[in-house]
C-alpha atoms as a PDB file:
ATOM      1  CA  UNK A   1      92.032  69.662  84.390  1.00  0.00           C
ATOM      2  CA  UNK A   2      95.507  70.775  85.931  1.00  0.00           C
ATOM      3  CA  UNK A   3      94.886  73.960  87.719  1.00  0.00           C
ATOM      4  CA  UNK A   4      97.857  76.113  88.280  1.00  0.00           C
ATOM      5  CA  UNK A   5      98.691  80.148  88.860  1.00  0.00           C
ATOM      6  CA  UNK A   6     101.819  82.100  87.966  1.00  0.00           C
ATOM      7  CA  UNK A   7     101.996  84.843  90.091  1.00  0.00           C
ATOM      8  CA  UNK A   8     103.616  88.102  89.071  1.00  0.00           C
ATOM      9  CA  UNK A   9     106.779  89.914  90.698  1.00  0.00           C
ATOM     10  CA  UNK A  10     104.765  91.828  92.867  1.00  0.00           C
ATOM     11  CA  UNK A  11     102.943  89.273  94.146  1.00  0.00           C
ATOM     12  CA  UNK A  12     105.948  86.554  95.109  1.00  0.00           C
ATOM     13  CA  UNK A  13     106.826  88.461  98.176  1.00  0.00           C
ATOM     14  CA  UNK A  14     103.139  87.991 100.292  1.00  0.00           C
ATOM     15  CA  UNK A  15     101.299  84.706  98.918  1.00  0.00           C
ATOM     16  CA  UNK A  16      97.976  85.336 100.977  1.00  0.00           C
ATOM     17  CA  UNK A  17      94.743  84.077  99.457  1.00  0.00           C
ATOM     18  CA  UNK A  18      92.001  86.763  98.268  1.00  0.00           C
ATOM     19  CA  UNK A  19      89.715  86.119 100.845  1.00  0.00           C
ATOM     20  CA  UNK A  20      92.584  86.570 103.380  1.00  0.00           C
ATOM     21  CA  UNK A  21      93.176  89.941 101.688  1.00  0.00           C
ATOM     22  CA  UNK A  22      89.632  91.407 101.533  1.00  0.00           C
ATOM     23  CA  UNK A  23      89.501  89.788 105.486  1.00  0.00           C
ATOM     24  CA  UNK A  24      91.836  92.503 106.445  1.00  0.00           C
ATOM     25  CA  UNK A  25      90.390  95.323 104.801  1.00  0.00           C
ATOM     26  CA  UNK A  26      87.721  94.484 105.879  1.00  0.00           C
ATOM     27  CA  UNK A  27      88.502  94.506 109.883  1.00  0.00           C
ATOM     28  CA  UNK A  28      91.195  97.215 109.535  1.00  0.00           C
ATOM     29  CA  UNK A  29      88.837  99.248 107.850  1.00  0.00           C
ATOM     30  CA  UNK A  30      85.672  99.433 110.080  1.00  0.00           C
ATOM     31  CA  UNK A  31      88.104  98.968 113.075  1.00  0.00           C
ATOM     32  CA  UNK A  32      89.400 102.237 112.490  1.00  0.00           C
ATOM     33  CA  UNK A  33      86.622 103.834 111.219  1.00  0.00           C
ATOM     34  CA  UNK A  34      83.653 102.749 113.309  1.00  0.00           C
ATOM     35  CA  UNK A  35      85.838 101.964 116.185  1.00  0.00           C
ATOM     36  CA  UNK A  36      86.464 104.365 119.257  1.00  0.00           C
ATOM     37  CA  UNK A  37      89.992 105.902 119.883  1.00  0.00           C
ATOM     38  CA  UNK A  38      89.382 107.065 123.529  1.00  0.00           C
ATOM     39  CA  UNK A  39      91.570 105.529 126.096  1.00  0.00           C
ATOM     40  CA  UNK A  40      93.673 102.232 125.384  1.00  0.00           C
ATOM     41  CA  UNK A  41      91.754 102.226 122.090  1.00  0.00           C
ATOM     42  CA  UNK A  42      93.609 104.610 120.662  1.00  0.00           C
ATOM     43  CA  UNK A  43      96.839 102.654 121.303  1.00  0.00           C
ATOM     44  CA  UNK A  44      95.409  99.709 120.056  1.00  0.00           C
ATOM     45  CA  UNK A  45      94.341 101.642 117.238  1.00  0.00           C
ATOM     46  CA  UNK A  46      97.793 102.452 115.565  1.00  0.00           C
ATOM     47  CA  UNK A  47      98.509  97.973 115.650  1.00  0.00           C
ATOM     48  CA  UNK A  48      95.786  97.709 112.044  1.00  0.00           C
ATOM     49  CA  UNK A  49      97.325 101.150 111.106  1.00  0.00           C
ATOM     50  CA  UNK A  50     100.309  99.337 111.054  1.00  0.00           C
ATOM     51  CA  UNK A  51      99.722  96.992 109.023  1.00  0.00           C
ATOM     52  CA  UNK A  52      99.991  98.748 105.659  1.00  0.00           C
ATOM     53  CA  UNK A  53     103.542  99.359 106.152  1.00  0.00           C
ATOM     54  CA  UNK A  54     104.782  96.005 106.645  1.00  0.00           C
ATOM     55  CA  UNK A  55     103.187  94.868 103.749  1.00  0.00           C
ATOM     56  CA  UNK A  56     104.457  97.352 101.340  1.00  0.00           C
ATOM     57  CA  UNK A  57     107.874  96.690 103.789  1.00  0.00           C
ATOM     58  CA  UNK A  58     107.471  93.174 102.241  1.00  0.00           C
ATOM     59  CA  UNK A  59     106.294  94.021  98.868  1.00  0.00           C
ATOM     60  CA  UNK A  60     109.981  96.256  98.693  1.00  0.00           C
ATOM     61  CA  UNK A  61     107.890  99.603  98.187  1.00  0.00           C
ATOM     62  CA  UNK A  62     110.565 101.216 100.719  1.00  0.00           C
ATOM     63  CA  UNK A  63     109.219 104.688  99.445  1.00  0.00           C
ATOM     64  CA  UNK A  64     105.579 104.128  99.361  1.00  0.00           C
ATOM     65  CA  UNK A  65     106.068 102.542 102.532  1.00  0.00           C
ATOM     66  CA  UNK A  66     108.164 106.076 104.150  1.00  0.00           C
ATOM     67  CA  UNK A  67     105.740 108.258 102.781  1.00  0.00           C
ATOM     68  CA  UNK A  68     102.674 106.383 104.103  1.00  0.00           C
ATOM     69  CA  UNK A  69     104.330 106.642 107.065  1.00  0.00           C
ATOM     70  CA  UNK A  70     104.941 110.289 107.257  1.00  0.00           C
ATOM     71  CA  UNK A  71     101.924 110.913 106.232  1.00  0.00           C
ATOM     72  CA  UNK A  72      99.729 109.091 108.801  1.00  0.00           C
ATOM     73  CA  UNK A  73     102.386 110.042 111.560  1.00  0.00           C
ATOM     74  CA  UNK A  74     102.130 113.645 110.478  1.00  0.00           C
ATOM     75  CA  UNK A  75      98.763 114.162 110.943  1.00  0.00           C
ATOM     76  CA  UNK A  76      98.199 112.006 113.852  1.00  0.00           C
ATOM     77  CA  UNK A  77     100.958 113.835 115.955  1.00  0.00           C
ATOM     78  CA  UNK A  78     100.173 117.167 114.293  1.00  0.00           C
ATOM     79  CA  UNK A  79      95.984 117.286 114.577  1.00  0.00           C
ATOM     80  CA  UNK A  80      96.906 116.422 118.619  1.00  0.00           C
ATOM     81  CA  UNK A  81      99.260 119.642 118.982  1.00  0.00           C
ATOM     82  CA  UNK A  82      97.456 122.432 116.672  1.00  0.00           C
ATOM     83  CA  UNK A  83      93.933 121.698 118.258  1.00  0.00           C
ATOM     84  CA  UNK A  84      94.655 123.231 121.565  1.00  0.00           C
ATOM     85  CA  UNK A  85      95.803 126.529 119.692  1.00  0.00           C
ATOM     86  CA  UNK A  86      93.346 126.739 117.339  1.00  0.00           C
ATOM     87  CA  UNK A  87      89.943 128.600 116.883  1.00  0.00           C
ATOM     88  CA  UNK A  88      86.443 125.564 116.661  1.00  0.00           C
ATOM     89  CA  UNK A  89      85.823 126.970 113.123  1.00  0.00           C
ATOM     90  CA  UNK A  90      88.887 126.029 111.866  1.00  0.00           C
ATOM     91  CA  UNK A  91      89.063 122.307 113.812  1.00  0.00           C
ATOM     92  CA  UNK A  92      86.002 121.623 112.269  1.00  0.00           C
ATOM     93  CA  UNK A  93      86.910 122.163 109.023  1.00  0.00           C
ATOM     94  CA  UNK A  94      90.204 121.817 109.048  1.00  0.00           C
ATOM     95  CA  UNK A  95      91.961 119.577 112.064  1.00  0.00           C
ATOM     96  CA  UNK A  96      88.680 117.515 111.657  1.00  0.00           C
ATOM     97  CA  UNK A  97      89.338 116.687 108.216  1.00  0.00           C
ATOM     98  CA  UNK A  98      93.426 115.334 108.798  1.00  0.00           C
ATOM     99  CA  UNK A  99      92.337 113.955 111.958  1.00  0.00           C
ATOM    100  CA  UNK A 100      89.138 111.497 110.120  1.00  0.00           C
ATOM    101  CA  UNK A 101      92.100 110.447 107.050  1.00  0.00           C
ATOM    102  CA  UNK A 102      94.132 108.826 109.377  1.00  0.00           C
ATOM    103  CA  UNK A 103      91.147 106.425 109.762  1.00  0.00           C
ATOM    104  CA  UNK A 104      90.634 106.580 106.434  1.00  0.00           C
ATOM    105  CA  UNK A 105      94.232 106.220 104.623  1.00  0.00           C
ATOM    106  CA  UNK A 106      95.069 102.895 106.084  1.00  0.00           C
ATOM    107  CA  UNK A 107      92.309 101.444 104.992  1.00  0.00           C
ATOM    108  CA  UNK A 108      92.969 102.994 101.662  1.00  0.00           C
ATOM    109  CA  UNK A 109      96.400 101.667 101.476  1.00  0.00           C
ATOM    110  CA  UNK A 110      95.516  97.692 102.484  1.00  0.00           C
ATOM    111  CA  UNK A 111      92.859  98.088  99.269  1.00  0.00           C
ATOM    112  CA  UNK A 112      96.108  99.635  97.115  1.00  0.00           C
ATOM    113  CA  UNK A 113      97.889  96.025  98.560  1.00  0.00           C
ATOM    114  CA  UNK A 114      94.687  93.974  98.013  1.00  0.00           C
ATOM    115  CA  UNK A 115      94.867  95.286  94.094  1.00  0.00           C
ATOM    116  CA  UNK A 116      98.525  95.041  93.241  1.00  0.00           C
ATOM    117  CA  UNK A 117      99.208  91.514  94.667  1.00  0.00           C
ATOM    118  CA  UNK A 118      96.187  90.204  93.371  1.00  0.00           C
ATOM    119  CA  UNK A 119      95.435  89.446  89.798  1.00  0.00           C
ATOM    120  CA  UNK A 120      91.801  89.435  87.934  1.00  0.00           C
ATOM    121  CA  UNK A 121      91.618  85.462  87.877  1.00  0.00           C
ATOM    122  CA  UNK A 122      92.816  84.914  91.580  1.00  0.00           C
ATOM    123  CA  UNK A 123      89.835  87.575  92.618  1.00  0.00           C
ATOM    124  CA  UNK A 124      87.191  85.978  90.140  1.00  0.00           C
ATOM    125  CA  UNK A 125      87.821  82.452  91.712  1.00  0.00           C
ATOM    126  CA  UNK A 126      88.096  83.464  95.406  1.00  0.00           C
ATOM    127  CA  UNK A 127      84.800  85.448  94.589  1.00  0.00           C
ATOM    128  CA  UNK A 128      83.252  82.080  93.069  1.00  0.00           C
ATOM    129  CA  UNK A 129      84.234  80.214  96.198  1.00  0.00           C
ATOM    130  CA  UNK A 130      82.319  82.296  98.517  1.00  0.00           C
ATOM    131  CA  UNK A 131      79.630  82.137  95.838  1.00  0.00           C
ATOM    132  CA  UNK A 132      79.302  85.897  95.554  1.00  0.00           C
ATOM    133  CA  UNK A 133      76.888  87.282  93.139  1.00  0.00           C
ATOM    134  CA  UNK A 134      78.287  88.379  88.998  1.00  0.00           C
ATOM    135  CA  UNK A 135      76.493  91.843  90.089  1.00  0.00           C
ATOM    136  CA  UNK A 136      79.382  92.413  92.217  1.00  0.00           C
ATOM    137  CA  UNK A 137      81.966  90.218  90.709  1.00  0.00           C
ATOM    138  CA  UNK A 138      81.805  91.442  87.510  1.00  0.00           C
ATOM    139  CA  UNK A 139      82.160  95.468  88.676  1.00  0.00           C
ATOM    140  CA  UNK A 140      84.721  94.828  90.844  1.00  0.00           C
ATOM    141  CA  UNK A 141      86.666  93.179  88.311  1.00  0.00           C
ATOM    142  CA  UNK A 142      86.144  95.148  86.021  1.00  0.00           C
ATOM    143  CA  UNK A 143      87.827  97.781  88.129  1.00  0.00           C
ATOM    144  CA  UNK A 144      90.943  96.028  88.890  1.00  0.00           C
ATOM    145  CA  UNK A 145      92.026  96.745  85.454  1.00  0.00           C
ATOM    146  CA  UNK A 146      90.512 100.541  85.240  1.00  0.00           C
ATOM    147  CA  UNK A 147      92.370 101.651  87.691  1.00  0.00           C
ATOM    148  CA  UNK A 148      95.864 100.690  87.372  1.00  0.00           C
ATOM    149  CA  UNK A 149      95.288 102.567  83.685  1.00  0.00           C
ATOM    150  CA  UNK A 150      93.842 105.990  85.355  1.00  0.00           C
ATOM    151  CA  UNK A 151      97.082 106.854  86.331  1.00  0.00           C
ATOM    152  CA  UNK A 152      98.899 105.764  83.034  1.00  0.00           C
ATOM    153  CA  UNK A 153      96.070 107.377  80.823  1.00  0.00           C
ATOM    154  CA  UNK A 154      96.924 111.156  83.067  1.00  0.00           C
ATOM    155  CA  UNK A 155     100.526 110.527  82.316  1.00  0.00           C
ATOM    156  CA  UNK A 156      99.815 110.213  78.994  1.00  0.00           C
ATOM    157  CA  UNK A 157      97.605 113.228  78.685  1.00  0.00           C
ATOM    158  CA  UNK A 158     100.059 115.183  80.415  1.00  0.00           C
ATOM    159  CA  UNK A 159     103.223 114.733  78.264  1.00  0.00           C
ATOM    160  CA  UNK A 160     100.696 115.274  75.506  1.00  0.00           C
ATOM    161  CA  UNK A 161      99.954 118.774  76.928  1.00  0.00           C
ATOM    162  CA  UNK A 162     103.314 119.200  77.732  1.00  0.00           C
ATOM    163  CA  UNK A 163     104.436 118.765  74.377  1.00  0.00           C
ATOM    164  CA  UNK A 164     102.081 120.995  72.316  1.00  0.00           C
ATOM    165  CA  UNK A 165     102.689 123.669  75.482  1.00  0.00           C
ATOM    166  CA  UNK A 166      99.123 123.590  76.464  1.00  0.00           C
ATOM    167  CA  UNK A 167      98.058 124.429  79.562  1.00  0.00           C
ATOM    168  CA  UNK A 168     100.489 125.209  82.447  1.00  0.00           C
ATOM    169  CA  UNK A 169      99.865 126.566  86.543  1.00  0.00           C
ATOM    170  CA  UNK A 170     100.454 130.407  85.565  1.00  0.00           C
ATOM    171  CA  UNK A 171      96.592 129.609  84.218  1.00  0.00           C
ATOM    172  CA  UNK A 172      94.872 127.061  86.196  1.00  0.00           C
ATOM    173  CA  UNK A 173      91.448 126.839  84.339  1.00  0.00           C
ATOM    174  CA  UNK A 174      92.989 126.044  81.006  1.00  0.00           C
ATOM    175  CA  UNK A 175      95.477 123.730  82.521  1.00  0.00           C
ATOM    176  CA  UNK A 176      92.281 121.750  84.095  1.00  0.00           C
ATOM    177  CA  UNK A 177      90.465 122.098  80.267  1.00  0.00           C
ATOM    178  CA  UNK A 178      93.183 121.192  78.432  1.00  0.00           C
ATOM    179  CA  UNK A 179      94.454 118.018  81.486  1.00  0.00           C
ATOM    180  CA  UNK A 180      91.061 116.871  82.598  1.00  0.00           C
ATOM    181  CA  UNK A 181      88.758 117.258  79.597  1.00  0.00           C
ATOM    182  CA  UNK A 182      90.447 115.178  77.721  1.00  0.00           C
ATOM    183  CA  UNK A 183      92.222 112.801  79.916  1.00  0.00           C
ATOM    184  CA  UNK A 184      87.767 112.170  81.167  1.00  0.00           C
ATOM    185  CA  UNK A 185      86.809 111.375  77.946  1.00  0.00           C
ATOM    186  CA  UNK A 186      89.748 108.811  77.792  1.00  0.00           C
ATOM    187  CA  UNK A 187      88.750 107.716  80.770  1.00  0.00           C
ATOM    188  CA  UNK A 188      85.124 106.849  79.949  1.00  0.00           C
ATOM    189  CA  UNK A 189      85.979 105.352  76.584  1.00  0.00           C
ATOM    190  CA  UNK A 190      88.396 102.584  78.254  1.00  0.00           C
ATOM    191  CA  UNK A 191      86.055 101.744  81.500  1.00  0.00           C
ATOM    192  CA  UNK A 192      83.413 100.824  78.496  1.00  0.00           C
ATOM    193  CA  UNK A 193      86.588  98.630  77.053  1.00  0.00           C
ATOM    194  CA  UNK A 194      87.245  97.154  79.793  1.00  0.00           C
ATOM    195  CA  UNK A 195      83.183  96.536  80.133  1.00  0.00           C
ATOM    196  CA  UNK A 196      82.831  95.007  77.275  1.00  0.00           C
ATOM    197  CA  UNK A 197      86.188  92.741  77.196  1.00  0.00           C
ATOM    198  CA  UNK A 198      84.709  91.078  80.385  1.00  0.00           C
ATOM    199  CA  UNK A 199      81.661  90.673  79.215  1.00  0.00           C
ATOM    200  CA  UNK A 200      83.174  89.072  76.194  1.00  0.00           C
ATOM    201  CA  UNK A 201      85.258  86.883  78.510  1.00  0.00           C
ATOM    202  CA  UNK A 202      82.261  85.397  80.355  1.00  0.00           C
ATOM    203  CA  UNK A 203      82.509  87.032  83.274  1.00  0.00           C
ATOM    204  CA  UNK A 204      78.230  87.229  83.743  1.00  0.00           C
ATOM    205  CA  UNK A 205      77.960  83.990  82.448  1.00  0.00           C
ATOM    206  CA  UNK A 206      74.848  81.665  84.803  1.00  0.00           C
ATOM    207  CA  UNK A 207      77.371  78.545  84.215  1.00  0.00           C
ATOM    208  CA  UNK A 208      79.928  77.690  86.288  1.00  0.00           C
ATOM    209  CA  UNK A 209      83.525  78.711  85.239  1.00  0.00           C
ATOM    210  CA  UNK A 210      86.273  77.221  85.457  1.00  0.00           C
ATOM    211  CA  UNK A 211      89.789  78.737  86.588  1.00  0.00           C
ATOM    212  CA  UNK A 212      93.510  77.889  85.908  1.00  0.00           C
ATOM    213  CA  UNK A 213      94.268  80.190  89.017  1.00  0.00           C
ATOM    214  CA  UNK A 214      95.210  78.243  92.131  1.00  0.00           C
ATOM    215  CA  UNK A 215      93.887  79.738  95.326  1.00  0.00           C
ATOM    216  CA  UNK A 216      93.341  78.268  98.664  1.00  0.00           C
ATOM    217  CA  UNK A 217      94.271  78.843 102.446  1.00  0.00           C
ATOM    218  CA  UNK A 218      98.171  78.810 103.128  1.00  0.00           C
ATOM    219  CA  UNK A 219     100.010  78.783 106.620  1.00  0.00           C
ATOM    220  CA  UNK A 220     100.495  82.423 106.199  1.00  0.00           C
ATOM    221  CA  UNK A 221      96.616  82.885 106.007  1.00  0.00           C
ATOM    222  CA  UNK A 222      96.314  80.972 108.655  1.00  0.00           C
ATOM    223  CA  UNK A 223      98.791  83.243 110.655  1.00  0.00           C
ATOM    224  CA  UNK A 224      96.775  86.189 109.364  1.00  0.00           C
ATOM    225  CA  UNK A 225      93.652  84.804 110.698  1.00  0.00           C
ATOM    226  CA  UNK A 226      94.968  83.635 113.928  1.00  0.00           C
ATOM    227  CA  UNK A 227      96.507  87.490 114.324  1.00  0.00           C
ATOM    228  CA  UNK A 228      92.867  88.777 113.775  1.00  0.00           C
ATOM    229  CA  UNK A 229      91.464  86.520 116.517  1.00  0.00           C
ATOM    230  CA  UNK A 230      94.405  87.620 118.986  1.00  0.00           C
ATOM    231  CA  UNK A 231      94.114  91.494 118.296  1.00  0.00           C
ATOM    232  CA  UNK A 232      90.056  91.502 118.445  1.00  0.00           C
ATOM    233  CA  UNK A 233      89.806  89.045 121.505  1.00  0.00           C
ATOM    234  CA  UNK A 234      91.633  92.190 123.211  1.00  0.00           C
ATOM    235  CA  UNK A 235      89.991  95.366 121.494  1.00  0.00           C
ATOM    236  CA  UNK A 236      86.403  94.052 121.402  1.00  0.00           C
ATOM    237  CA  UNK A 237      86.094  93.533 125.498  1.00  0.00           C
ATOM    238  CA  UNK A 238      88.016  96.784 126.065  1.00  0.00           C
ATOM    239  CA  UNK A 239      85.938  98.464 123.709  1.00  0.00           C
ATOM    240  CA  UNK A 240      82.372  96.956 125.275  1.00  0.00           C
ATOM    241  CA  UNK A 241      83.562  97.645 129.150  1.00  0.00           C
ATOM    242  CA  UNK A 242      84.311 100.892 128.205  1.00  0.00           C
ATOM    243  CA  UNK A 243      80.792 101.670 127.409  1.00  0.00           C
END
């Protein structure tokens, strides 16, 4: 059988495989989180932070991209300067807090890449390549549609307010009862949907399936790959001589 894959709009700009995809956020991921930032570290820390941007750079998300930017500048610059100043109560629960989502956002922002260049077949196949388990498969697909409709299904619920007047920030508890109540049910109704429609699809199936999705290792993976082994043949001795 001819096995081919159109890719969307989104998704002509980076051509990496899956694998390559969940590779990165993956490393940049625990690298930031479970990684040290004392010393050189720290430095070396802002080259996966990076990352992010220059894909959405690529992807043409020139706002998503600025404000990512801002953001992890912001409070990587700012948690540095205010600590000095300010009282341990309010580092802890405060500076702490800004200073643990800069680990945290990049990572964020590479899964926000992995799921908009990346459509439910090309995951399902790289997934049956590296023989992953439908307990995981399935979930996880299942998801890639559910949350691209979150944000629509708010939207929707909040013109819907808007229009009938309901609701509004002079009274915040009836703007969350009127907003969230419903826009929850919503919510629950179409992740069961979405359930079932890949349940009806096959997705859990024991046999194997076949795909119409083309996926395999590019020279841009192979860049990727060879970028990884560069970066983490330099971080992992400093990181092990420093303890």
């Amino acid at each position: 059988m001819m096995r081919y894959c159109v890719y969307s709009k989104n998704n002509q700009s980076i051509k990496l495989d899956p694998r390559t995809k969940l590779l990165l956020c993956l490393c940049i991921s625990v690298t930031l989180i479970a990684g040290s930032s004392a010393g050189v570290l720290r430095y070396l820390n802002y080259i996966p932070a990076l990352v992010p941007f220059l894909f959405m750079i690529s992807l043409k998300k020139y706002k998503n991209a600025l404000i990512y930017l801002a953001v992890y500048v912001v409070c990587e610059i700012g948690t540095s300067a205010l600590v000095p100043y300010l009282p341990d109560a309010v580092n802890i629960l405060f500076t702490g807090v800004i200073a643990f989502s800069t680990r945290l956002i990049p990572g964020a922002m590479m899964g926000w890449f992995l799921f908009s260049t990346t459509t439910v077949s090309e995951f399902v196949a790289a997934m049956d390549r590296m023989h992953v388990t439908k307990k995981i498969t399935v979930p996880i697909s299942v998801m890639f549609r559910f949350l691209p409709t979150i944000r629509e299904e708010y939207t929707a619920v909040q013109k819907a307010m808007r229009l009938r007047e309901a609701g509004s920030f002079r009274n915040p508890v009836k703007m969350l009862e009127y907003r969230m109540v419903p826009f929850l049910m919503s919510v629950v109704s179409i992740g069961n949907d979405l359930a079932a429609s890949a349940l009806t699809r096959g997705l859990d199936s024991p046999c194997r399936r076949t795909n119409m999705c083309r996926i395999g290792f590019t020279w841009r993976d192979v860049a990727v790959v060879a970028l990884l082994i560069i970066f983490y043949s330099c971080y992992i001795p400093i990181a092990v001589f420093r303890r």
